[in-house]
N, C-alpha and C. Protein backbone atom coordinates (compact mmCIF):
# COMPACT_ATOMS: atom_id res chain seq x y z
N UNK A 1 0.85 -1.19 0.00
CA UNK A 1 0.00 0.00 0.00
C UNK A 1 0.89 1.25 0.00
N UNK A 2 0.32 2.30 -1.07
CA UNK A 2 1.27 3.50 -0.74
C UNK A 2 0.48 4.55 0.10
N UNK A 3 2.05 5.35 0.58
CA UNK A 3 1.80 6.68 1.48
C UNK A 3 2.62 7.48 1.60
N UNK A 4 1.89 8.58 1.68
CA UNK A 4 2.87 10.08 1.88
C UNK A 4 3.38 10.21 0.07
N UNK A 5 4.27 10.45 -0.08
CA UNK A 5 5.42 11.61 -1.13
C UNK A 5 5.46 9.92 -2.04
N UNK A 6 5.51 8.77 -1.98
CA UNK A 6 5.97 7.83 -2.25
C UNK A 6 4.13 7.45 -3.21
N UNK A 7 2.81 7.46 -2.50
CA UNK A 7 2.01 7.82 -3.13
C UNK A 7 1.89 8.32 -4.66
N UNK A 8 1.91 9.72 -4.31
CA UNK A 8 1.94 11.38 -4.99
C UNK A 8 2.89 10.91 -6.21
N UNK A 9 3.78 10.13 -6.22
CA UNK A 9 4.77 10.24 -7.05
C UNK A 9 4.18 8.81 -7.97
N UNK A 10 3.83 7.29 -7.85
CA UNK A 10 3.54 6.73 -8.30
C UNK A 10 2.12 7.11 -8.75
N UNK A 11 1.17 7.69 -8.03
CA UNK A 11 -0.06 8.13 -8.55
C UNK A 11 0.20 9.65 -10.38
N UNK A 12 1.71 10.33 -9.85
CA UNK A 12 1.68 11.65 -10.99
C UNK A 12 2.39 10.45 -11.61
N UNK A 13 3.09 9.55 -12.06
CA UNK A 13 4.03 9.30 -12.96
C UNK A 13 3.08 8.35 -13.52
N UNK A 14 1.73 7.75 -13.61
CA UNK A 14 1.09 6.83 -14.03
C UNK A 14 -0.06 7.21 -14.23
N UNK A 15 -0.50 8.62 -14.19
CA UNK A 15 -2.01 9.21 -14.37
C UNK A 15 -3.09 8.50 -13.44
N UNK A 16 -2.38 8.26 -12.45
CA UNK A 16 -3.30 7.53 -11.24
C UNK A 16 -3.71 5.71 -11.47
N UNK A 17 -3.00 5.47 -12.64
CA UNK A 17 -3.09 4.00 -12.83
C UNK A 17 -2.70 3.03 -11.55
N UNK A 18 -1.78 3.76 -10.69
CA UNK A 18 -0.96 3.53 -9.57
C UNK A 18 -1.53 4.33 -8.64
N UNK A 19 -2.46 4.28 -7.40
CA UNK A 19 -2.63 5.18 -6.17
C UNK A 19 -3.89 5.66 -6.11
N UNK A 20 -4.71 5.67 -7.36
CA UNK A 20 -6.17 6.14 -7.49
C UNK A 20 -6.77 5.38 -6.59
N UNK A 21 -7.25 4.39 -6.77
CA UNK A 21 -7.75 3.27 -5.82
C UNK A 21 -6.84 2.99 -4.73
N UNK A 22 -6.72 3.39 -3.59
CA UNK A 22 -5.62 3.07 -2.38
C UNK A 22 -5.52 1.84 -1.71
N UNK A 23 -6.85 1.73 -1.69
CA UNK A 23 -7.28 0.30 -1.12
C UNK A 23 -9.05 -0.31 -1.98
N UNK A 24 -8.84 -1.32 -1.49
CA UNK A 24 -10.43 -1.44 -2.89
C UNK A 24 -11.58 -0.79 -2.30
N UNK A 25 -12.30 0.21 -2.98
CA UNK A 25 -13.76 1.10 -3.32
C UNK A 25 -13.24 2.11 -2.05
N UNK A 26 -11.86 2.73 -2.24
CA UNK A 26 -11.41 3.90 -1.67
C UNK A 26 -10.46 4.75 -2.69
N UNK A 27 -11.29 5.31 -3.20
CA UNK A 27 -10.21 6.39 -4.42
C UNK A 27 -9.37 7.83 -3.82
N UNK A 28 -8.55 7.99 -4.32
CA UNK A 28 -7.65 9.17 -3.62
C UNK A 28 -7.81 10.26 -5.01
N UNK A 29 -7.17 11.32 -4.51
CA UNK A 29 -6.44 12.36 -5.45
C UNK A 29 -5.57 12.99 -4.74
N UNK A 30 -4.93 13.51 -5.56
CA UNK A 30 -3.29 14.44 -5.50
C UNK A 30 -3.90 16.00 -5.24
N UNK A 31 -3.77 16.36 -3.96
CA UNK A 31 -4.15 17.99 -3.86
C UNK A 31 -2.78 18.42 -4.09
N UNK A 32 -2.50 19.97 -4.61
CA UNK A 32 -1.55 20.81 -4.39
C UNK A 32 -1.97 21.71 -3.64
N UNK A 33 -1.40 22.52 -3.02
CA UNK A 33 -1.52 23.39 -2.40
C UNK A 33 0.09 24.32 -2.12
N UNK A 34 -0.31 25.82 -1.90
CA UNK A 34 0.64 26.38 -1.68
C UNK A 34 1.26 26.67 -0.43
N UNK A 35 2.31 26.09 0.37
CA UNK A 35 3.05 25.93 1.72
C UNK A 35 3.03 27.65 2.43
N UNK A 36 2.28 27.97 3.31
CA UNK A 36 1.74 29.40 4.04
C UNK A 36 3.07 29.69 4.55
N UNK A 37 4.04 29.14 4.52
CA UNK A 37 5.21 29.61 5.40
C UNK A 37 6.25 29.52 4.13
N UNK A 38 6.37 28.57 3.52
CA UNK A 38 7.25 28.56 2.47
C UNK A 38 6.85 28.98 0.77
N UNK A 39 5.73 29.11 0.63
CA UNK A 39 5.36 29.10 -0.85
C UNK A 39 5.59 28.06 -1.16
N UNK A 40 6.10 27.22 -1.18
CA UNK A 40 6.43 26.28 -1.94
C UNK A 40 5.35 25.31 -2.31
N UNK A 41 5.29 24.44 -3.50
CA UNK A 41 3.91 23.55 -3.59
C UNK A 41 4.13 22.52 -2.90
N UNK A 42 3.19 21.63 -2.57
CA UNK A 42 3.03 21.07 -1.48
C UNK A 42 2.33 19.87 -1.88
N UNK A 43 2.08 18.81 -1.88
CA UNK A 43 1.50 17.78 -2.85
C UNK A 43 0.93 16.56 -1.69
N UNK A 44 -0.55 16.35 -1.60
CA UNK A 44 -0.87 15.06 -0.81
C UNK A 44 -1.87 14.31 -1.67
N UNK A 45 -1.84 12.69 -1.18
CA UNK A 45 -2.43 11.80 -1.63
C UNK A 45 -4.06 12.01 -0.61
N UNK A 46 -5.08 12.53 -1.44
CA UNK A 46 -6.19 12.00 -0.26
C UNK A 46 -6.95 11.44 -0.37
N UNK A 47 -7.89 10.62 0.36
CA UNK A 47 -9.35 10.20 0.07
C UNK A 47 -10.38 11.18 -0.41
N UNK A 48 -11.02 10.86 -1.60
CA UNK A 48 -12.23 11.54 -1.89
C UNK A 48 -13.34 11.46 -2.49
N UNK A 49 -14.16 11.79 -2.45
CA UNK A 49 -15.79 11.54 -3.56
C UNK A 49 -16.44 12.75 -4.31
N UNK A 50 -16.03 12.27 -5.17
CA UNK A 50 -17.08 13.64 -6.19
C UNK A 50 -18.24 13.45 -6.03
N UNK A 51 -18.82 14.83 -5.75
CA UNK A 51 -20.06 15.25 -5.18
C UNK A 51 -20.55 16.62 -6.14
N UNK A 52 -21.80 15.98 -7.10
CA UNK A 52 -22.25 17.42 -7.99
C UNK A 52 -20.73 17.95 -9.16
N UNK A 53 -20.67 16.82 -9.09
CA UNK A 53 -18.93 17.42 -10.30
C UNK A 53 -17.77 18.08 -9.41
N UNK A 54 -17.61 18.09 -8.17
CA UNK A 54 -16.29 18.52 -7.37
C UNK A 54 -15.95 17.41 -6.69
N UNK A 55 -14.77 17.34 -6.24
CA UNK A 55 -14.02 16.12 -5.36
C UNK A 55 -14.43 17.20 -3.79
N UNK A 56 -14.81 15.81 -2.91
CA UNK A 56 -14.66 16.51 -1.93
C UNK A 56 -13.95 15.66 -0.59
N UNK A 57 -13.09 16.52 0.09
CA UNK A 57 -11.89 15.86 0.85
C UNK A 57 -12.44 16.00 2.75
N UNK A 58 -11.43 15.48 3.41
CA UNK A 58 -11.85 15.41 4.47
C UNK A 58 -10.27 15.70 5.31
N UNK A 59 -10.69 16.85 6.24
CA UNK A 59 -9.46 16.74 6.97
C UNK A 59 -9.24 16.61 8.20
N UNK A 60 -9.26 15.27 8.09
CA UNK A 60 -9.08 14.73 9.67
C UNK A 60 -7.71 14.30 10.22
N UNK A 61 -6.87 13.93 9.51
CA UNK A 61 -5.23 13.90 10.16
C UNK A 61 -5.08 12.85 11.36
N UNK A 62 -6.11 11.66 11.29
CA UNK A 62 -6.80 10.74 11.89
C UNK A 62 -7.48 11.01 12.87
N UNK A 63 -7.66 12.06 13.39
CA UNK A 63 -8.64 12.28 14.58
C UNK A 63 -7.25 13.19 15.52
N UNK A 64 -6.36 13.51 14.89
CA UNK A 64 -5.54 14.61 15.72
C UNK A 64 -6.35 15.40 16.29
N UNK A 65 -5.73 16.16 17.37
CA UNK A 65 -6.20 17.68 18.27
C UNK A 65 -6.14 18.83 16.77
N UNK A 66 -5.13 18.52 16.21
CA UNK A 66 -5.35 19.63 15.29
C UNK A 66 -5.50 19.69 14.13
N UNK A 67 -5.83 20.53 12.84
CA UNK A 67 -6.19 19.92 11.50
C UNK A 67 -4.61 19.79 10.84
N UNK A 68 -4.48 18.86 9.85
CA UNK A 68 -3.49 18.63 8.68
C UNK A 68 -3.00 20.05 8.16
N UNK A 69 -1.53 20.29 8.29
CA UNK A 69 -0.95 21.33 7.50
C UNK A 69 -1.46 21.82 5.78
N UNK A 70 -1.95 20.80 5.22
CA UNK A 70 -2.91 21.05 4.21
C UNK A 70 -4.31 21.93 4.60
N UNK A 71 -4.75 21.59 5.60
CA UNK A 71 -5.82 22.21 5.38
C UNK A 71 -5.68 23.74 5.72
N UNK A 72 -4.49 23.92 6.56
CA UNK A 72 -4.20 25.57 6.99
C UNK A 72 -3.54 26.35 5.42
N UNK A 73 -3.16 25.38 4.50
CA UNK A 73 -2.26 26.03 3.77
C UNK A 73 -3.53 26.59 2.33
N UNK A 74 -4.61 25.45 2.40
CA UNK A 74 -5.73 25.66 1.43
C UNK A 74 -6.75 27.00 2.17
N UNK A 75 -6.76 27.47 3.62
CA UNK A 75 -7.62 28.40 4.45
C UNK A 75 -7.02 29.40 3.58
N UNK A 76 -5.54 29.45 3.72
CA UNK A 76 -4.60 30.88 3.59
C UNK A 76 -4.59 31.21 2.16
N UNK A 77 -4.35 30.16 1.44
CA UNK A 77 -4.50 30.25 -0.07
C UNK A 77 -5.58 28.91 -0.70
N UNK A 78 -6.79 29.46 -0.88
CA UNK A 78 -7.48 28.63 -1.32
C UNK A 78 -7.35 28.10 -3.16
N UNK A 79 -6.70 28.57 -3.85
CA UNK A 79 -6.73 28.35 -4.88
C UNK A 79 -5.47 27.10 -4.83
N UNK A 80 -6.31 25.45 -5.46
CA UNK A 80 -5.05 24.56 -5.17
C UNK A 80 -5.30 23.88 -6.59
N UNK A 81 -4.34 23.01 -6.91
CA UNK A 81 -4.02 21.83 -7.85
C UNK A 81 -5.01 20.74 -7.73
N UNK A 82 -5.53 19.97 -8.53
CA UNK A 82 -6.12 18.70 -7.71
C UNK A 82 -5.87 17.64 -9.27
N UNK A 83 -5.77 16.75 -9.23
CA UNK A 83 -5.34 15.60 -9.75
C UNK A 83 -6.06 14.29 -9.76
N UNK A 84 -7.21 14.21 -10.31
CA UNK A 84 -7.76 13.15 -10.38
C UNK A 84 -8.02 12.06 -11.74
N UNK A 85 -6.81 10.68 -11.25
CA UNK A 85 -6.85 9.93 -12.45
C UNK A 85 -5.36 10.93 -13.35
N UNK A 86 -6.06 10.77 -14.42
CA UNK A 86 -5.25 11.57 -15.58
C UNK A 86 -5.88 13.26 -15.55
N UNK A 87 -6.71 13.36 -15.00
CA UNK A 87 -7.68 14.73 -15.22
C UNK A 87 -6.85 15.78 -14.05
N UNK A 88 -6.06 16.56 -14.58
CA UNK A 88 -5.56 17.84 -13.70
C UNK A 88 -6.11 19.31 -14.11
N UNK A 89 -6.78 19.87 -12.98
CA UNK A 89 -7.47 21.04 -12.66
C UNK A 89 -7.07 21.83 -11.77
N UNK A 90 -7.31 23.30 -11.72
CA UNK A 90 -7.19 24.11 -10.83
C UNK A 90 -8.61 23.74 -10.02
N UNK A 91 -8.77 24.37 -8.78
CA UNK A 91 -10.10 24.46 -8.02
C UNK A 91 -10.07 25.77 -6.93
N UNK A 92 -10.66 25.77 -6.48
CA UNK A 92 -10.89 26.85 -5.27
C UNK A 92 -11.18 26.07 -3.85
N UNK A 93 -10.99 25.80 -2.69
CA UNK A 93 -11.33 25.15 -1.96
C UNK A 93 -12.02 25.96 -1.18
N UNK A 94 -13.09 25.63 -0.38
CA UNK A 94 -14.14 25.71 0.62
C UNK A 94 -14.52 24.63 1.36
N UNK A 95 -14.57 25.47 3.03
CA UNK A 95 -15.04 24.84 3.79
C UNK A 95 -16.71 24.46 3.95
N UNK A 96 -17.02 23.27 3.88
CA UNK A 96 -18.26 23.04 4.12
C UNK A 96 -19.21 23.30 5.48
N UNK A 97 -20.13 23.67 6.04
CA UNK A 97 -20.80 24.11 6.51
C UNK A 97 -22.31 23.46 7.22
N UNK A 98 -22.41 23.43 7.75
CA UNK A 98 -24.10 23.29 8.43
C UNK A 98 -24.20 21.76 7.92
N UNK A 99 -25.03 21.92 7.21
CA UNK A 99 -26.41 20.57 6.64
C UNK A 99 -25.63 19.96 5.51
N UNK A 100 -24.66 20.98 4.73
CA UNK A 100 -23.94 20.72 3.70
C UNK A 100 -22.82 19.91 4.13
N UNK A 101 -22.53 20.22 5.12
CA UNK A 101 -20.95 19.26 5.70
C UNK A 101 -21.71 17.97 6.10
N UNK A 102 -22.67 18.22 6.64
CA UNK A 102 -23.54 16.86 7.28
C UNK A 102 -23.91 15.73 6.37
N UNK A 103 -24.05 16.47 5.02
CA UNK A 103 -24.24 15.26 4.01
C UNK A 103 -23.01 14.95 3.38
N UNK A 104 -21.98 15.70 3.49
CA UNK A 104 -20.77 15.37 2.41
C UNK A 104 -19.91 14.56 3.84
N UNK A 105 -20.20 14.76 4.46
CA UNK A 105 -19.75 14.35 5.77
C UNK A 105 -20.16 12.29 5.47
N UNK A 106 -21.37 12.17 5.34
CA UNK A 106 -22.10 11.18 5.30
C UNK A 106 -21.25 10.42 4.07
N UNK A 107 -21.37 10.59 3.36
CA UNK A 107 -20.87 10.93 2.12
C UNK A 107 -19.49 10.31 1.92
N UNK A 108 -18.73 10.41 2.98
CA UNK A 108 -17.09 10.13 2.38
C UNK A 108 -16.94 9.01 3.64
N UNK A 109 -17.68 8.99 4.78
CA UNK A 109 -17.29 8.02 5.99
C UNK A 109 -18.33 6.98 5.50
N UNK A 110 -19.14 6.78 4.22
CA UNK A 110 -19.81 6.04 3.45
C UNK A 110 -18.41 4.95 3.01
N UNK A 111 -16.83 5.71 2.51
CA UNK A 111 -15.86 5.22 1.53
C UNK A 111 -15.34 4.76 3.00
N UNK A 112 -14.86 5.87 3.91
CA UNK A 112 -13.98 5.60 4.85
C UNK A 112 -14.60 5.73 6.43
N UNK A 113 -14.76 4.60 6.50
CA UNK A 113 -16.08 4.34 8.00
C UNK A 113 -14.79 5.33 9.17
N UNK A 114 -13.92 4.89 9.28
CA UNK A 114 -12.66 5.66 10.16
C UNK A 114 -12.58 6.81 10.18
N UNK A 115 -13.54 7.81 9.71
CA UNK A 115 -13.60 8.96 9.98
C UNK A 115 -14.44 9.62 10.98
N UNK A 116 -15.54 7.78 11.22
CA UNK A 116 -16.27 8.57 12.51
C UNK A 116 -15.47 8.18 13.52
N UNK A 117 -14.86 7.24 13.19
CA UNK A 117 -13.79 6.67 14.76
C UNK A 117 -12.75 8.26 15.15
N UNK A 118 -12.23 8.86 14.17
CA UNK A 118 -11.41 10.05 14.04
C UNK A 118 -12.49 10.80 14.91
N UNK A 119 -13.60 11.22 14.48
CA UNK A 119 -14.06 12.51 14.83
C UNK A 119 -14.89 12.56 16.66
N UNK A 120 -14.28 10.94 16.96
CA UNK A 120 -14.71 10.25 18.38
C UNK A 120 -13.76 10.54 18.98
N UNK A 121 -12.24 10.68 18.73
CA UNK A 121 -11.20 11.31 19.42
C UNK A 121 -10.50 12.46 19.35
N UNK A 122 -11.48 12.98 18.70
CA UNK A 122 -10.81 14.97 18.61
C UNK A 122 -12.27 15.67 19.23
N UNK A 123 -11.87 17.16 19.87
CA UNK A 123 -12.75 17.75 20.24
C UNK A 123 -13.08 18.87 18.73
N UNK A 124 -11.92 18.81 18.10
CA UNK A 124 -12.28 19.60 16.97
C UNK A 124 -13.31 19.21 15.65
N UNK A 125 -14.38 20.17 15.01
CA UNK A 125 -14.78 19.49 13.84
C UNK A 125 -14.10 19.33 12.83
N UNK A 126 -14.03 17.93 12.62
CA UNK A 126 -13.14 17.97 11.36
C UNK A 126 -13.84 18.41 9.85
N UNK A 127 -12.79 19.13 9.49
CA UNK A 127 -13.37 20.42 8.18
C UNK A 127 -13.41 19.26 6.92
N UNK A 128 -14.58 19.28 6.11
CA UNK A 128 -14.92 18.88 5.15
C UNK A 128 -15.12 19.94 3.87
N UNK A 129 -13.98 19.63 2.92
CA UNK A 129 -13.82 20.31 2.04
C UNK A 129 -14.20 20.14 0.15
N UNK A 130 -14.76 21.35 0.13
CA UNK A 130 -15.09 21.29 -1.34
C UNK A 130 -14.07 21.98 -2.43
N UNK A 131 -13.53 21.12 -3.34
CA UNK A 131 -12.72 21.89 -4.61
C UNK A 131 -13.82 22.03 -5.29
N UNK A 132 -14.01 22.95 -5.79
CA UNK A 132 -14.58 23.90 -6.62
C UNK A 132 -14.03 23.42 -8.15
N UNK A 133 -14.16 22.90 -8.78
CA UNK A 133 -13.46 22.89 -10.49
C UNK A 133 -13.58 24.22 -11.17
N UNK A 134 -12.43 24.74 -11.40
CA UNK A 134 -12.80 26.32 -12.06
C UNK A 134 -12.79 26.09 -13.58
């Protein structure tokens, strides 16, 4: 199974032939994002489900106290990379909200049941995010 940078790299060098599917009926994509302290791009493998024509991600960092350095770096600069399959797009990211997080919420712990176990050991809500396809 891949992870981290080792992922990202067999998933870009194979148009996701390699890393799309992570584990069976769990699909990932390649976010970019721009590093808030460094500029620099920044590249993760995540779980996700397109919802209404956008991928939408989840940032739970397994149920940490605090959210994934991705998700502070998409707050500060929301405009990111996303990579799904062979299909590369810009997007806009947004945080989901109310009734809307509640179903996209539903929605992805549908793929990955371990996100309610995550959100059983953090006091924080974990932010459920929409790329936007521009």
């Amino acid at each position: 199974m891949l992870f981290g940078d080792e992922h990202v790299r067999r998933y870009e060098e194979t148009d996701g032939e390699v890393g799309h599917e992570w584990k069976e009926g769990v699909p990932t994509l390649v976010l970019t994002t721009k590093g808030r302290k460094t500029g620099q791009e920044r590249k993760f493998a995540l779980i996700y489900q397109e919802v209404d024509g956008n991928p939408v991600i989840v940032a739970s960092k397994g149920g940490a106290p605090n959210h994934p350095g991705w998700y502070f770096n998409l707050v500060e600069t929301p405009e990111v990379g996303v990579q799904v399959k062979a299909d590369k797009f810009k997007a806009v990211a947004r945080t989901a909200e109310g009734e809307e997080r509640a179903k996209l919420w539903d929605k992805l712990a549908a793929v990955w049941p371990d996100y309610n176990e995550y959100a059983k050991k953090t006091d924080r809500e974990i932010p459920v995010v929409v790329l936007e396809r521009q």
